[in-house]
PDB file of N, CA and C in Angstrom:
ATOM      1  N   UNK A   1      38.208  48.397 -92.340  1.00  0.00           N
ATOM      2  CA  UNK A   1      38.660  47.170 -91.717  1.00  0.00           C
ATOM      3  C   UNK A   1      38.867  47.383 -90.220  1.00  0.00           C
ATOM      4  N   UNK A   2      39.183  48.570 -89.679  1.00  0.00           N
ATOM      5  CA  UNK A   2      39.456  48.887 -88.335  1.00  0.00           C
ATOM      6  C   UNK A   2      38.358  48.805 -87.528  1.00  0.00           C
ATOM      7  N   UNK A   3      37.368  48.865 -88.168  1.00  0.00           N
ATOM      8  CA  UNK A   3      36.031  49.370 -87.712  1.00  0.00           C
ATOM      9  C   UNK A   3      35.455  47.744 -87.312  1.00  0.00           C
ATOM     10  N   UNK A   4      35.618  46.747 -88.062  1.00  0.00           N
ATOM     11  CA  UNK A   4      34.876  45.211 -88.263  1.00  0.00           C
ATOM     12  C   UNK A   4      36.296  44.714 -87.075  1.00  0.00           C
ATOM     13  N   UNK A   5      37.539  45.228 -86.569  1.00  0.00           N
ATOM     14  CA  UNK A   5      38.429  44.406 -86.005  1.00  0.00           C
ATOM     15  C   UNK A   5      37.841  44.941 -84.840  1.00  0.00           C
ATOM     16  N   UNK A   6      37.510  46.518 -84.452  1.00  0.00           N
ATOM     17  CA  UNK A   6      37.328  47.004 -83.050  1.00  0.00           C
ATOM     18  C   UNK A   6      35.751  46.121 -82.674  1.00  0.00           C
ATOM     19  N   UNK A   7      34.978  46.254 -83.795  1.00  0.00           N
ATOM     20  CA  UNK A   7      33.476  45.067 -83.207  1.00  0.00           C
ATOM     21  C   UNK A   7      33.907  44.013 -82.673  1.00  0.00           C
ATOM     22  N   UNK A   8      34.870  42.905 -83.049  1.00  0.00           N
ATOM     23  CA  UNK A   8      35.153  41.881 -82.669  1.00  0.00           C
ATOM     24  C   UNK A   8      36.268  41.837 -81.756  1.00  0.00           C
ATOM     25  N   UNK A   9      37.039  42.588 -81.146  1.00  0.00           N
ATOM     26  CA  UNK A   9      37.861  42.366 -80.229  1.00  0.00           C
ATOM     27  C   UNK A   9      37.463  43.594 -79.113  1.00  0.00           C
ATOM     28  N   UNK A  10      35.654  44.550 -79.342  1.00  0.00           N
ATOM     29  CA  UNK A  10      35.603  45.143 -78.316  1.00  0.00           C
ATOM     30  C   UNK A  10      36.577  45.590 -77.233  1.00  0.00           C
ATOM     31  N   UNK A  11      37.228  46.525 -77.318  1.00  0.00           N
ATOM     32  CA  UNK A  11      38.186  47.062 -76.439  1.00  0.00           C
ATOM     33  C   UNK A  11      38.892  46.091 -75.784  1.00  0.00           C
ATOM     34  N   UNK A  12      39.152  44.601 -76.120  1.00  0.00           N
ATOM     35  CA  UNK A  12      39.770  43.811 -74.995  1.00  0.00           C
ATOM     36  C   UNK A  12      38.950  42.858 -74.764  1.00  0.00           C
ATOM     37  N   UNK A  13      37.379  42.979 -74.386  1.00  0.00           N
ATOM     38  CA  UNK A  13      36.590  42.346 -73.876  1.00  0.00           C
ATOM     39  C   UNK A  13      35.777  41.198 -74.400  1.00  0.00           C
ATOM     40  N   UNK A  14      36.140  41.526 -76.345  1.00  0.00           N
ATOM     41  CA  UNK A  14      35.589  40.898 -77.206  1.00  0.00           C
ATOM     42  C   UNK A  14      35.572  38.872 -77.196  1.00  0.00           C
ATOM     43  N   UNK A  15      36.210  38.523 -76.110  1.00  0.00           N
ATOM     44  CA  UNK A  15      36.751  37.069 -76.225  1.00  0.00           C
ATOM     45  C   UNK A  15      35.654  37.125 -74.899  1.00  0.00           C
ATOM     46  N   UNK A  16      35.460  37.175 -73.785  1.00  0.00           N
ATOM     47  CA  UNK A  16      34.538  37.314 -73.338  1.00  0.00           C
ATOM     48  C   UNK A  16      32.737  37.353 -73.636  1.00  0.00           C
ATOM     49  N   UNK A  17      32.546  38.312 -74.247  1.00  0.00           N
ATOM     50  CA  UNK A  17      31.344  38.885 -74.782  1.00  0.00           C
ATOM     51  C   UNK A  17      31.217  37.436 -75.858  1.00  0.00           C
ATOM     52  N   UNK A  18      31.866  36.770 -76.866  1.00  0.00           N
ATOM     53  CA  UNK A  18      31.977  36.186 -77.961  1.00  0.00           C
ATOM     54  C   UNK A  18      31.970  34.855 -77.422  1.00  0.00           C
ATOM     55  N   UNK A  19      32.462  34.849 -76.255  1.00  0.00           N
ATOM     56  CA  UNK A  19      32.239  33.145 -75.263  1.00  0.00           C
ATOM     57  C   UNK A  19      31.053  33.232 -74.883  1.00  0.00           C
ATOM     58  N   UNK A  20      30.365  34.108 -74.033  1.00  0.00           N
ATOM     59  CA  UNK A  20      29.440  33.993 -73.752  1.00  0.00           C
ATOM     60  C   UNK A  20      28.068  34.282 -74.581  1.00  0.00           C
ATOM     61  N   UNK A  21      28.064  34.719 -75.333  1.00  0.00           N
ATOM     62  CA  UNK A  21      27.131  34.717 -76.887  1.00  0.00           C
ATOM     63  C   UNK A  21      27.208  33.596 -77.185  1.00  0.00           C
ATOM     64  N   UNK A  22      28.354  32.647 -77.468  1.00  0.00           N
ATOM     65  CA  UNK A  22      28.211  31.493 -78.059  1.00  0.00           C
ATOM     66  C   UNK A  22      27.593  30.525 -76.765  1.00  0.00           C
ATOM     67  N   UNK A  23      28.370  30.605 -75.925  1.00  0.00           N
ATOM     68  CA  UNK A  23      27.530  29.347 -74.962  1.00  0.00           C
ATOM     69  C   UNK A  23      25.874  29.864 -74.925  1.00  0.00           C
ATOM     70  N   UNK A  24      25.239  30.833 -74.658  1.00  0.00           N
ATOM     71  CA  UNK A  24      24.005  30.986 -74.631  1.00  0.00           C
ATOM     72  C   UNK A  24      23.583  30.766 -75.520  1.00  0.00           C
ATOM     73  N   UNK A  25      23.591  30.612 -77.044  1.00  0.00           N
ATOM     74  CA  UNK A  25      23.196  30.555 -78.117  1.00  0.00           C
ATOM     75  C   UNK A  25      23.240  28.919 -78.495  1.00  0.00           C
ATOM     76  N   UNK A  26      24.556  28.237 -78.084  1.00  0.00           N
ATOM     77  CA  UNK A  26      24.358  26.144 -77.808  1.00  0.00           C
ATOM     78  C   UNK A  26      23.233  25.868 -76.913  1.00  0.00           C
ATOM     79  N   UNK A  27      23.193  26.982 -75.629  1.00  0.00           N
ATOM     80  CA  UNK A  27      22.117  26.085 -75.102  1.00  0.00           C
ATOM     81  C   UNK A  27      21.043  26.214 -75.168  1.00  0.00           C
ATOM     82  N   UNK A  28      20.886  27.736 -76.229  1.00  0.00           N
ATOM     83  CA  UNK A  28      19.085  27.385 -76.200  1.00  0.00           C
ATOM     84  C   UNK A  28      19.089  26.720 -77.136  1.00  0.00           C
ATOM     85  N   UNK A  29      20.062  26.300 -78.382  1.00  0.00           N
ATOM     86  CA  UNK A  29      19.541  25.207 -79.118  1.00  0.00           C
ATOM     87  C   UNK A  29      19.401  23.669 -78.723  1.00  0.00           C
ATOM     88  N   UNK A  30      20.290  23.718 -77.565  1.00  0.00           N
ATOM     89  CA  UNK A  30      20.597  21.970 -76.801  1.00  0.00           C
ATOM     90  C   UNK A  30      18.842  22.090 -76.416  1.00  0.00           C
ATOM     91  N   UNK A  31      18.334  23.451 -75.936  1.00  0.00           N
ATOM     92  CA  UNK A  31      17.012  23.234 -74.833  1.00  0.00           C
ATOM     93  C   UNK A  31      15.873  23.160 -76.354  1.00  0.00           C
ATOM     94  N   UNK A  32      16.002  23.690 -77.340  1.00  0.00           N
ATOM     95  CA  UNK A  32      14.852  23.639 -78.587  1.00  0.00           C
ATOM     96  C   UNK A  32      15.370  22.392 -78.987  1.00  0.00           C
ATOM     97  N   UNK A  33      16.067  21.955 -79.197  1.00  0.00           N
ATOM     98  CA  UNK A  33      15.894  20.697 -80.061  1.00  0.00           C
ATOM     99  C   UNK A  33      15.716  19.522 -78.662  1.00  0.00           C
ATOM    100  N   UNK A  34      15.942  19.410 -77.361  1.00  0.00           N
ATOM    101  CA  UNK A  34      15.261  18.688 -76.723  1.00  0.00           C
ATOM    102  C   UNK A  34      14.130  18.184 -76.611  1.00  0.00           C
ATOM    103  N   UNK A  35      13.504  20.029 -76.370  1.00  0.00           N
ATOM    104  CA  UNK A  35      11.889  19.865 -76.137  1.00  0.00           C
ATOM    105  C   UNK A  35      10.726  19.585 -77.551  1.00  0.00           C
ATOM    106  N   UNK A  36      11.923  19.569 -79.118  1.00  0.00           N
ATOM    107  CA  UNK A  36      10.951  19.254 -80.021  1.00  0.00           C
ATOM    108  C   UNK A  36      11.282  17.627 -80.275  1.00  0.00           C
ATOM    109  N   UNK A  37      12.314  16.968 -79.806  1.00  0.00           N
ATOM    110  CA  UNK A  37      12.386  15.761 -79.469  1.00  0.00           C
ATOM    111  C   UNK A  37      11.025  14.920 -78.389  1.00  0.00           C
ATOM    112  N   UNK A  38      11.214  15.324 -77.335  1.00  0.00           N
ATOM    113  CA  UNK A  38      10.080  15.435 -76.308  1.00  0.00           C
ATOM    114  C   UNK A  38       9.259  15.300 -77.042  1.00  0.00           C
ATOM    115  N   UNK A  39       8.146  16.712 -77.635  1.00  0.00           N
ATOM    116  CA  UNK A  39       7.319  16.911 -78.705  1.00  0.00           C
ATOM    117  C   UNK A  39       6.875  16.066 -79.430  1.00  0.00           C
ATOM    118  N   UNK A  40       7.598  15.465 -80.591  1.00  0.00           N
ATOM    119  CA  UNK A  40       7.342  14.705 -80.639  1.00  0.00           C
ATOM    120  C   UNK A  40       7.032  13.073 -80.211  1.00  0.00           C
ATOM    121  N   UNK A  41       8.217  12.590 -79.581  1.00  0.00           N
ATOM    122  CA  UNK A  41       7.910  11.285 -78.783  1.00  0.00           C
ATOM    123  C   UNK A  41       6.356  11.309 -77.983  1.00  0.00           C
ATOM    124  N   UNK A  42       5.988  12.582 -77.780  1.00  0.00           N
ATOM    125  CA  UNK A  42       4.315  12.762 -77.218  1.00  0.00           C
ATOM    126  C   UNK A  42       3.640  12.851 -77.900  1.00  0.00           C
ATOM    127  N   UNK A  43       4.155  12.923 -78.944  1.00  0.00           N
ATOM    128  CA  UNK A  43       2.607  13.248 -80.425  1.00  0.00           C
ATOM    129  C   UNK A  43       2.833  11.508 -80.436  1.00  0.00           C
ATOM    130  N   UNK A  44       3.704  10.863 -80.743  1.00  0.00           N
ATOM    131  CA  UNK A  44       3.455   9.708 -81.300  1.00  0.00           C
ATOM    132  C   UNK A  44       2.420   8.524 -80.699  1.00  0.00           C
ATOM    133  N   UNK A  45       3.065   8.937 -79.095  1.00  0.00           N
ATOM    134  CA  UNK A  45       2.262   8.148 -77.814  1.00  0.00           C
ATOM    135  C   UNK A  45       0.750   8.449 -77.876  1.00  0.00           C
ATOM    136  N   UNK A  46       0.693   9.932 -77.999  1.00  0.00           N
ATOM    137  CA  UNK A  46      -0.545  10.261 -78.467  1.00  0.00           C
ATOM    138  C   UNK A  46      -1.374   9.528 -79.346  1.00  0.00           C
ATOM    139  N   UNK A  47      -0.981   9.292 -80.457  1.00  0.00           N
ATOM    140  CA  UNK A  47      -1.582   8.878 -82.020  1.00  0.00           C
ATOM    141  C   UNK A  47      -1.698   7.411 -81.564  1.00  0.00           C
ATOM    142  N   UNK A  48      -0.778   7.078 -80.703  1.00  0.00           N
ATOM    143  CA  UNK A  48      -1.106   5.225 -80.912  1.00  0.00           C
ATOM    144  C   UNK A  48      -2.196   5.158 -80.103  1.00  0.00           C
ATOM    145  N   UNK A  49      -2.276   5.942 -78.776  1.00  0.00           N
ATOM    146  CA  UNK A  49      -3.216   5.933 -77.816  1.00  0.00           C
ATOM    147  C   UNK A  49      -4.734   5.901 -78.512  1.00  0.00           C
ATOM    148  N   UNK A  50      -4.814   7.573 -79.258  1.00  0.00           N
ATOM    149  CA  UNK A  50      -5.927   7.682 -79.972  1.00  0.00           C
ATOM    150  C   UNK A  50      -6.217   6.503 -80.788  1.00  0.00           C
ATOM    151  N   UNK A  51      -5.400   5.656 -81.829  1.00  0.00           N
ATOM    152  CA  UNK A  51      -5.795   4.736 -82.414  1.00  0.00           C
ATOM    153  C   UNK A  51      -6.318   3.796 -81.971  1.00  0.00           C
ATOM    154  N   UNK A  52      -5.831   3.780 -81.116  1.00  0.00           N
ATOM    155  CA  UNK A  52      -6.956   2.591 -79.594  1.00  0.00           C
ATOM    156  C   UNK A  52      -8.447   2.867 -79.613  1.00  0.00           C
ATOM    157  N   UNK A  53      -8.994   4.179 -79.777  1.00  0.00           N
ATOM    158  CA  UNK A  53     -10.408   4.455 -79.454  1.00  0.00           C
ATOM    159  C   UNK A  53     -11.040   4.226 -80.383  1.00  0.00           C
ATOM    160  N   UNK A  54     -12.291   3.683 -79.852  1.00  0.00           N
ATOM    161  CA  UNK A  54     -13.416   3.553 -80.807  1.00  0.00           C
ATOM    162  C   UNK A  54     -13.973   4.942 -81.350  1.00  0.00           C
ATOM    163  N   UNK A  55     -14.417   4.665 -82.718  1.00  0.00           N
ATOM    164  CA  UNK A  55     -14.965   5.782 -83.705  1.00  0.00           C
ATOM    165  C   UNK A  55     -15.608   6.625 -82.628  1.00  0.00           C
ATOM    166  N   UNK A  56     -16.304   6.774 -82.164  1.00  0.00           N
ATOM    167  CA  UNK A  56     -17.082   7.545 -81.213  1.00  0.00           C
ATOM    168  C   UNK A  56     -16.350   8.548 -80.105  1.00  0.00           C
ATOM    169  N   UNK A  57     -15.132   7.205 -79.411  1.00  0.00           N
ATOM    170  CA  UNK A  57     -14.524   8.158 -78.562  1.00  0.00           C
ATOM    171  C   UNK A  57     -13.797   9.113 -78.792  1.00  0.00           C
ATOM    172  N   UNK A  58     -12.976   8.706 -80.346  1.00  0.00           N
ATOM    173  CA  UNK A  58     -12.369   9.474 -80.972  1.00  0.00           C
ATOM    174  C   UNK A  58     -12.738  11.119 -81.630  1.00  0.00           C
ATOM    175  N   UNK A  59     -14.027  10.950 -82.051  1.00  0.00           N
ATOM    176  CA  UNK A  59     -14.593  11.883 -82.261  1.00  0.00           C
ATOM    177  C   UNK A  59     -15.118  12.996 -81.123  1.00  0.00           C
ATOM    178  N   UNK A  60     -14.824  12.169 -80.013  1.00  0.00           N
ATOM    179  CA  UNK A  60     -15.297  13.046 -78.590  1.00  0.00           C
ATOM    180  C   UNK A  60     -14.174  13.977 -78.233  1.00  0.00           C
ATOM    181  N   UNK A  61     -12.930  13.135 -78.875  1.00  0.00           N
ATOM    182  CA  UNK A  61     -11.750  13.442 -77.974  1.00  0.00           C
ATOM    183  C   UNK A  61     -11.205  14.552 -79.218  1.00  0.00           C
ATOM    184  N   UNK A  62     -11.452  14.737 -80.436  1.00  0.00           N
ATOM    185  CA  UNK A  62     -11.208  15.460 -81.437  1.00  0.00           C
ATOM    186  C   UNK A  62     -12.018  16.712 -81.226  1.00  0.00           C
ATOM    187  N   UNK A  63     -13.079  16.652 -81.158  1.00  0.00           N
ATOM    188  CA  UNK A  63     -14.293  17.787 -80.811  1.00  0.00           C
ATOM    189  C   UNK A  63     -13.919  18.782 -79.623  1.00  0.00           C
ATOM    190  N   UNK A  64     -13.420  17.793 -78.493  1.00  0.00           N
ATOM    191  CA  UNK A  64     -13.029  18.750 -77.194  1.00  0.00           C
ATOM    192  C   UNK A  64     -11.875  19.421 -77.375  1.00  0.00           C
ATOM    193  N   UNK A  65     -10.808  18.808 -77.912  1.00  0.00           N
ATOM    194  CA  UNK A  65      -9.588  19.264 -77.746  1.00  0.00           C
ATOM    195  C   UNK A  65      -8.682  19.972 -79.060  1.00  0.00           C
ATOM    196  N   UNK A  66      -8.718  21.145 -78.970  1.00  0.00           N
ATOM    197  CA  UNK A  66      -7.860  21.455 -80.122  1.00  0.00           C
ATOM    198  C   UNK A  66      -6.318  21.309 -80.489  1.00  0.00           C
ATOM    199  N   UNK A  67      -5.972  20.526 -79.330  1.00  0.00           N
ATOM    200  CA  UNK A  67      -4.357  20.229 -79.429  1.00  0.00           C
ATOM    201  C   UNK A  67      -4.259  18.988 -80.145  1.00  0.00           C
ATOM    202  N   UNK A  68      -5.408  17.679 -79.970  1.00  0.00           N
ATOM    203  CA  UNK A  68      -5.973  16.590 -80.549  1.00  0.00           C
ATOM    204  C   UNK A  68      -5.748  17.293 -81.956  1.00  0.00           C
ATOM    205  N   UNK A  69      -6.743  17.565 -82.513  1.00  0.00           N
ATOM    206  CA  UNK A  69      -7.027  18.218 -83.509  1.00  0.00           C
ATOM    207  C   UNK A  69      -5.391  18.790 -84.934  1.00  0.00           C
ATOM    208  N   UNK A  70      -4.627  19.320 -84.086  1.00  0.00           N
ATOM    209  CA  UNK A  70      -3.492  19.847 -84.455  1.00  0.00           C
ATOM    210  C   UNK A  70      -2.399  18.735 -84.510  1.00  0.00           C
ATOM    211  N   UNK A  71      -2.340  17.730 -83.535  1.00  0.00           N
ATOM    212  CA  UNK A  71      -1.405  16.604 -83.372  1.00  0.00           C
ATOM    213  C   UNK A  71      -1.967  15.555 -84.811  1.00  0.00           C
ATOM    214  N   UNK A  72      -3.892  15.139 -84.756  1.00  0.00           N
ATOM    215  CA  UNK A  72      -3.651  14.509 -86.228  1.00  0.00           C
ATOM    216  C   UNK A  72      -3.565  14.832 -87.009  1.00  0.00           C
ATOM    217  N   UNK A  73      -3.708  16.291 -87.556  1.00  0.00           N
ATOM    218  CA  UNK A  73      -3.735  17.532 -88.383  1.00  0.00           C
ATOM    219  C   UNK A  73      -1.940  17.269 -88.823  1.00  0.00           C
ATOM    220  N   UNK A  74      -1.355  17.081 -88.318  1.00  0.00           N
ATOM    221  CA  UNK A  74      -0.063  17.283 -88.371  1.00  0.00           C
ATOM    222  C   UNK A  74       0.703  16.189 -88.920  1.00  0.00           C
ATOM    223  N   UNK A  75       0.403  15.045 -88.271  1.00  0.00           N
ATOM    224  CA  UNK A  75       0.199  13.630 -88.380  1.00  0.00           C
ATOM    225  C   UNK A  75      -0.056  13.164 -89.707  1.00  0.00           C
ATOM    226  N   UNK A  76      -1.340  13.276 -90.194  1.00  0.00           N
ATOM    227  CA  UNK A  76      -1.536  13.063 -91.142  1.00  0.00           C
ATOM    228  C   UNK A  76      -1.124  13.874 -92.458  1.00  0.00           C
ATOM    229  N   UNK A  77       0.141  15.113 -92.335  1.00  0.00           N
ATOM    230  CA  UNK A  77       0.118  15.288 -93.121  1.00  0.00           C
ATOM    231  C   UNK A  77       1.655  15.003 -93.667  1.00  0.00           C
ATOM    232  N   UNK A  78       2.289  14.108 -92.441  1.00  0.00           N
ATOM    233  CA  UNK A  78       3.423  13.526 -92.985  1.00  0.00           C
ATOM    234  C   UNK A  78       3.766  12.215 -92.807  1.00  0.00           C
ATOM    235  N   UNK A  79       2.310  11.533 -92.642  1.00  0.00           N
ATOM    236  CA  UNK A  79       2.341  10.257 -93.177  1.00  0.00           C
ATOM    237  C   UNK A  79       2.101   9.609 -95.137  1.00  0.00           C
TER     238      UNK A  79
END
Protein backbone atom coordinates (compact mmCIF):
# COMPACT_ATOMS: atom_id res chain seq x y z
CA UNK A 1 0.00 0.00 0.00
CA UNK A 2 2.99 2.39 0.64
CA UNK A 3 4.23 1.78 -2.59
CA UNK A 4 0.56 2.78 -4.69
CA UNK A 5 0.40 6.04 -1.92
CA UNK A 6 4.24 7.16 -2.77
CA UNK A 7 3.08 6.81 -6.92
CA UNK A 8 0.34 9.10 -6.26
CA UNK A 9 1.51 11.73 -3.97
CA UNK A 10 5.18 11.56 -5.70
CA UNK A 11 7.34 13.05 -3.06
CA UNK A 12 4.99 16.13 -2.66
CA UNK A 13 4.75 16.86 -6.26
CA UNK A 14 2.05 14.34 -7.03
CA UNK A 15 -0.96 17.16 -7.10
CA UNK A 16 0.99 18.93 -9.63
CA UNK A 17 2.14 16.14 -12.00
CA UNK A 18 -1.82 14.74 -11.57
CA UNK A 19 -3.18 18.44 -12.58
CA UNK A 20 -1.29 18.61 -15.27
CA UNK A 21 -1.82 14.97 -16.74
CA UNK A 22 -5.33 15.65 -16.37
CA UNK A 23 -5.59 19.05 -18.11
CA UNK A 24 -3.47 17.67 -21.08
CA UNK A 25 -5.40 14.64 -21.37
CA UNK A 26 -9.23 17.12 -21.49
CA UNK A 27 -7.64 18.86 -24.09
CA UNK A 28 -6.58 16.53 -26.44
CA UNK A 29 -9.93 15.08 -26.09
CA UNK A 30 -11.77 18.76 -26.33
CA UNK A 31 -9.18 18.93 -29.73
CA UNK A 32 -10.30 14.94 -31.04
CA UNK A 33 -13.71 15.22 -30.58
CA UNK A 34 -13.74 18.79 -32.28
CA UNK A 35 -11.92 17.86 -35.27
CA UNK A 36 -14.18 14.53 -35.66
CA UNK A 37 -17.14 16.90 -35.32
CA UNK A 38 -15.55 19.13 -38.13
CA UNK A 39 -15.00 15.68 -39.95
CA UNK A 40 -17.84 14.97 -40.19
CA UNK A 41 -19.99 18.20 -40.86
CA UNK A 42 -17.40 17.93 -44.15
CA UNK A 43 -18.26 14.49 -45.10
CA UNK A 44 -21.87 15.50 -45.09
CA UNK A 45 -21.35 18.84 -47.22
CA UNK A 46 -19.41 16.60 -49.22
CA UNK A 47 -22.16 13.86 -49.97
CA UNK A 48 -24.85 16.52 -50.67
CA UNK A 49 -22.42 18.30 -53.01
CA UNK A 50 -21.53 14.95 -54.75
CA UNK A 51 -25.27 14.16 -54.99
CA UNK A 52 -25.58 17.19 -57.14
CA UNK A 53 -23.38 15.56 -59.95
CA UNK A 54 -24.34 13.97 -62.81
CA UNK A 55 -23.58 10.09 -63.21
CA UNK A 56 -20.53 10.90 -65.17
CA UNK A 57 -19.12 13.61 -63.03
CA UNK A 58 -19.47 11.56 -60.23
CA UNK A 59 -17.67 8.80 -61.49
CA UNK A 60 -14.79 11.27 -62.47
CA UNK A 61 -14.70 12.59 -59.10
CA UNK A 62 -14.71 8.89 -57.47
CA UNK A 63 -11.93 7.59 -59.89
CA UNK A 64 -9.55 10.63 -59.04
CA UNK A 65 -9.90 10.87 -55.55
CA UNK A 66 -9.42 8.35 -52.93
CA UNK A 67 -10.69 10.44 -50.04
CA UNK A 68 -14.12 10.60 -52.35
CA UNK A 69 -13.98 7.07 -52.42
CA UNK A 70 -13.57 6.51 -48.47
CA UNK A 71 -16.17 9.42 -47.53
CA UNK A 72 -19.01 7.25 -49.73
CA UNK A 73 -17.42 4.07 -48.65
CA UNK A 74 -18.20 5.19 -45.23
CA UNK A 75 -21.40 6.83 -45.94
CA UNK A 76 -22.95 4.22 -47.27
CA UNK A 77 -22.24 2.01 -44.78
CA UNK A 78 -24.20 3.79 -42.13
CA UNK A 79 -26.95 4.74 -43.99
Amino acid sequence: MNIISNFITMNGYGAYVWLSFSVVLISCAVVYFKTRKTLKKYEQEFLVELQTLTLKEKNKALENSKVARQILATSSKTN
